[in-house]
C-alpha atoms as a PDB file:
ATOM      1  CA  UNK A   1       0.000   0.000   0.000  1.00  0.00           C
ATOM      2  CA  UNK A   2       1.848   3.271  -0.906  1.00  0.00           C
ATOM      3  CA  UNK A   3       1.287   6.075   1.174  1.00  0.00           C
ATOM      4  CA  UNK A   4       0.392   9.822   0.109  1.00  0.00           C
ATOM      5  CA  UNK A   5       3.104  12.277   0.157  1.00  0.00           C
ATOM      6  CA  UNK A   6       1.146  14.585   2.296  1.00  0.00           C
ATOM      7  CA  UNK A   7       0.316  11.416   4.557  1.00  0.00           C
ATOM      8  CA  UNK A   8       3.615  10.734   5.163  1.00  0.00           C
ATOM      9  CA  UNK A   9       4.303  14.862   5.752  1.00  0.00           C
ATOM     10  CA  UNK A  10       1.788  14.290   8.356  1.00  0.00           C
ATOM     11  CA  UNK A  11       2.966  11.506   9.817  1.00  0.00           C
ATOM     12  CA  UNK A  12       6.611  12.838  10.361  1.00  0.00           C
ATOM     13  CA  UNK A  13       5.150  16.099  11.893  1.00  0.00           C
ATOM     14  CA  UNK A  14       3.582  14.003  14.444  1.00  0.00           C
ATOM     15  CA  UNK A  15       6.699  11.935  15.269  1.00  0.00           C
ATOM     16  CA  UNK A  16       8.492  15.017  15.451  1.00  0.00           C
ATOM     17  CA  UNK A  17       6.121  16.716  17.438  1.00  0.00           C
ATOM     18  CA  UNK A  18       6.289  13.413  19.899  1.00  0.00           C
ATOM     19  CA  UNK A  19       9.561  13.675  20.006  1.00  0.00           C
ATOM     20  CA  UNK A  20       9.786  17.107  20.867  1.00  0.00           C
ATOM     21  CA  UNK A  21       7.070  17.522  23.692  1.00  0.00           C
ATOM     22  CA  UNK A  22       8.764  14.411  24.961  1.00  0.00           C
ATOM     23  CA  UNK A  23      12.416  15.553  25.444  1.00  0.00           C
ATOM     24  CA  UNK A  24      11.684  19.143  25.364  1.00  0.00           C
ATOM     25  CA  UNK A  25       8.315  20.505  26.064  1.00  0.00           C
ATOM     26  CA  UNK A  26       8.500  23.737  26.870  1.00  0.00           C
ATOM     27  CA  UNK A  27      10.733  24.459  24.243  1.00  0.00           C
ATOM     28  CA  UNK A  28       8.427  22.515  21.527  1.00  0.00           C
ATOM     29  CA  UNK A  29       5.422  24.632  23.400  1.00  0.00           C
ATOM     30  CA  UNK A  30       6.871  27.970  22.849  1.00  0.00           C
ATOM     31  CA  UNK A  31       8.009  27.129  18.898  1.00  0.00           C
ATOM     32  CA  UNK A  32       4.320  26.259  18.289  1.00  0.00           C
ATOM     33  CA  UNK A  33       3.360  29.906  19.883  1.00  0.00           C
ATOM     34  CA  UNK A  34       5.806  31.670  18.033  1.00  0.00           C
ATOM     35  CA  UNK A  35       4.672  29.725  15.085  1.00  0.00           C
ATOM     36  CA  UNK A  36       0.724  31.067  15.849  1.00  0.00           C
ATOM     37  CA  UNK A  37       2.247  34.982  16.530  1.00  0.00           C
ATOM     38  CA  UNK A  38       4.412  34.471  13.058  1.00  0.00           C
ATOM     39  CA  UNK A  39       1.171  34.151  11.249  1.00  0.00           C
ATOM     40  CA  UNK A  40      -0.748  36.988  13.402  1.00  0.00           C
ATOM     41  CA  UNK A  41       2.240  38.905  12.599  1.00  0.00           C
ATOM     42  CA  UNK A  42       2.523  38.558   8.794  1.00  0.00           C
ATOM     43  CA  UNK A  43      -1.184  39.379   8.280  1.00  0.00           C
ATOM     44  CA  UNK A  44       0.005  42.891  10.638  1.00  0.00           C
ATOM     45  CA  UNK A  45       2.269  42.822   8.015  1.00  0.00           C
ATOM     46  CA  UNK A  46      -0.319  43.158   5.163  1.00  0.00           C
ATOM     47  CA  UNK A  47      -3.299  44.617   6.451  1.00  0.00           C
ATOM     48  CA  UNK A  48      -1.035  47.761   8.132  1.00  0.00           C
ATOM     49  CA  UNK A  49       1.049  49.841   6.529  1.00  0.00           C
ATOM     50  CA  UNK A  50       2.262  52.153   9.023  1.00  0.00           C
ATOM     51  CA  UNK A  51       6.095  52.635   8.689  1.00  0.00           C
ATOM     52  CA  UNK A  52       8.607  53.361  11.377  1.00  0.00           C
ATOM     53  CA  UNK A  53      11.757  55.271   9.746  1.00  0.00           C
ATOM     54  CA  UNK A  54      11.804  53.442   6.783  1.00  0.00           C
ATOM     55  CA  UNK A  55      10.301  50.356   7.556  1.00  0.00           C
ATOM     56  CA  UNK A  56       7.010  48.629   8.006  1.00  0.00           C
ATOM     57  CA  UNK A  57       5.967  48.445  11.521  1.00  0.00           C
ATOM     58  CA  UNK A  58       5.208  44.522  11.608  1.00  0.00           C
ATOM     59  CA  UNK A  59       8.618  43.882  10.402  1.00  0.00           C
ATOM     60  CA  UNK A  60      10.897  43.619  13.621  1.00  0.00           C
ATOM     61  CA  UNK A  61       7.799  41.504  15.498  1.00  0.00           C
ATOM     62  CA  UNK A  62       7.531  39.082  12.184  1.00  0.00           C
ATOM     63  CA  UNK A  63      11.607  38.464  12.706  1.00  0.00           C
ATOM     64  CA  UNK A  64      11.601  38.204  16.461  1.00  0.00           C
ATOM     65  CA  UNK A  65       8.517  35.415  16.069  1.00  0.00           C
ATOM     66  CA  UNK A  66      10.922  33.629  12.923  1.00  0.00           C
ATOM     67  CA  UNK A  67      14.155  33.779  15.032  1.00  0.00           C
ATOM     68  CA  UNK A  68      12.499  32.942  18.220  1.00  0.00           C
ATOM     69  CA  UNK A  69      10.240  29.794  16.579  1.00  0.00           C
ATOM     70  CA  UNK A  70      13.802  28.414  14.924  1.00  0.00           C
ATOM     71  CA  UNK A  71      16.009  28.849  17.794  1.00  0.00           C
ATOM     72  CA  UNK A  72      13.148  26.731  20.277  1.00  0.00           C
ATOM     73  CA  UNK A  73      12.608  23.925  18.024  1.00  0.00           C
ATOM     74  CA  UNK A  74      16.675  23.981  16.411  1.00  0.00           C
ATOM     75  CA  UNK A  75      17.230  23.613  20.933  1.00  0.00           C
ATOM     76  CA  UNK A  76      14.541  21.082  21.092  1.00  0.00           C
ATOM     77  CA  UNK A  77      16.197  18.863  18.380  1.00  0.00           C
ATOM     78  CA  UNK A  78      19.421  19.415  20.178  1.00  0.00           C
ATOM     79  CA  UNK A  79      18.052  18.484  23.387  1.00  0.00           C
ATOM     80  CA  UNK A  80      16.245  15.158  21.721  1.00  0.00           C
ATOM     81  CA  UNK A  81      19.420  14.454  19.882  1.00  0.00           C
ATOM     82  CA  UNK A  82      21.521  14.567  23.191  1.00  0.00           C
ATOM     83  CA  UNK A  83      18.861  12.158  25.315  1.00  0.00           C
ATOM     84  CA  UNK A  84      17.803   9.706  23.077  1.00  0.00           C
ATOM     85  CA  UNK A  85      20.116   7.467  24.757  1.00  0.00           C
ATOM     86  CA  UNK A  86      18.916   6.661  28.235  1.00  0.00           C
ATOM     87  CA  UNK A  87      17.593   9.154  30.534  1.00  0.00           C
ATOM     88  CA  UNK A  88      14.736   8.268  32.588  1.00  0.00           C
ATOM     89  CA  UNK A  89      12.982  10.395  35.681  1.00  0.00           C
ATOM     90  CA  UNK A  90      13.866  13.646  37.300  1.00  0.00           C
ATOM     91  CA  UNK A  91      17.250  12.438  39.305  1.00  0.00           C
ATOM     92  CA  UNK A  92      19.176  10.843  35.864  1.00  0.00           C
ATOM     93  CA  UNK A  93      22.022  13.084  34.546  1.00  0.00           C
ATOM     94  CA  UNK A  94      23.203  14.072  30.853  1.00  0.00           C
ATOM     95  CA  UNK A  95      26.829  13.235  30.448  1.00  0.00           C
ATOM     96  CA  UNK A  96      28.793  14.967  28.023  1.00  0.00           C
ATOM     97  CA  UNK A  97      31.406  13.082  25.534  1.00  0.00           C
ATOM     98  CA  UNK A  98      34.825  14.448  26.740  1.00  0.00           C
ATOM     99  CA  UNK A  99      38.056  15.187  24.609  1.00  0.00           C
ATOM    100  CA  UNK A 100      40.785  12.689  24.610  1.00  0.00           C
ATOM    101  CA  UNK A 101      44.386  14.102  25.058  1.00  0.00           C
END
């Protein structure tokens, strides 16, 4: 049975959205709500057109959602990437791979 591609799209954003409210949820949490103020913020974008010396007034809050929604989930996928190993409860610790001299 061959799967749709946009079956498949869905399927990996729900693995990867597993994944990241597993190993990091606030961090998946708050790229989601930058993700909702990104869109709020483009449509300021296009319904107001109000500019600030030089440049449209939505612009600096449509970059600080981007930024912000990129650097969460690029940390989430760090922090997934780093415990996928085994971690388990509250009292486990994250050891580091150190240099050898």
């Amino acid at each position: 049975m061959k799967m749709s591609m946009g079956s498949r799209l869905l399927q990996l954003w729900r693995k990867a959205l597993a994944v990241g409210l597993a190993c990091a949820p606030a961090l998946t949490t708050l790229g989601f709500l930058m993700a909702a103020d990104l869109v709020l913020c483009l449509f300021g974008l296009v319904v107001d057109r109000r500019v600030i010396t030089g440049a449209p007034a939505w612009l600096k809050p449509v970059k600080f959602a981007l930024s912000t929604m990129i650097a969460a989930w690029s940390f989430a996928f760090c922090i997934a990437s780093a415990t996928s190993g085994r971690v388990s409860g509250a009292g486990s610790t994250l050891s580091w791979p150190q240099p050898v001299h």
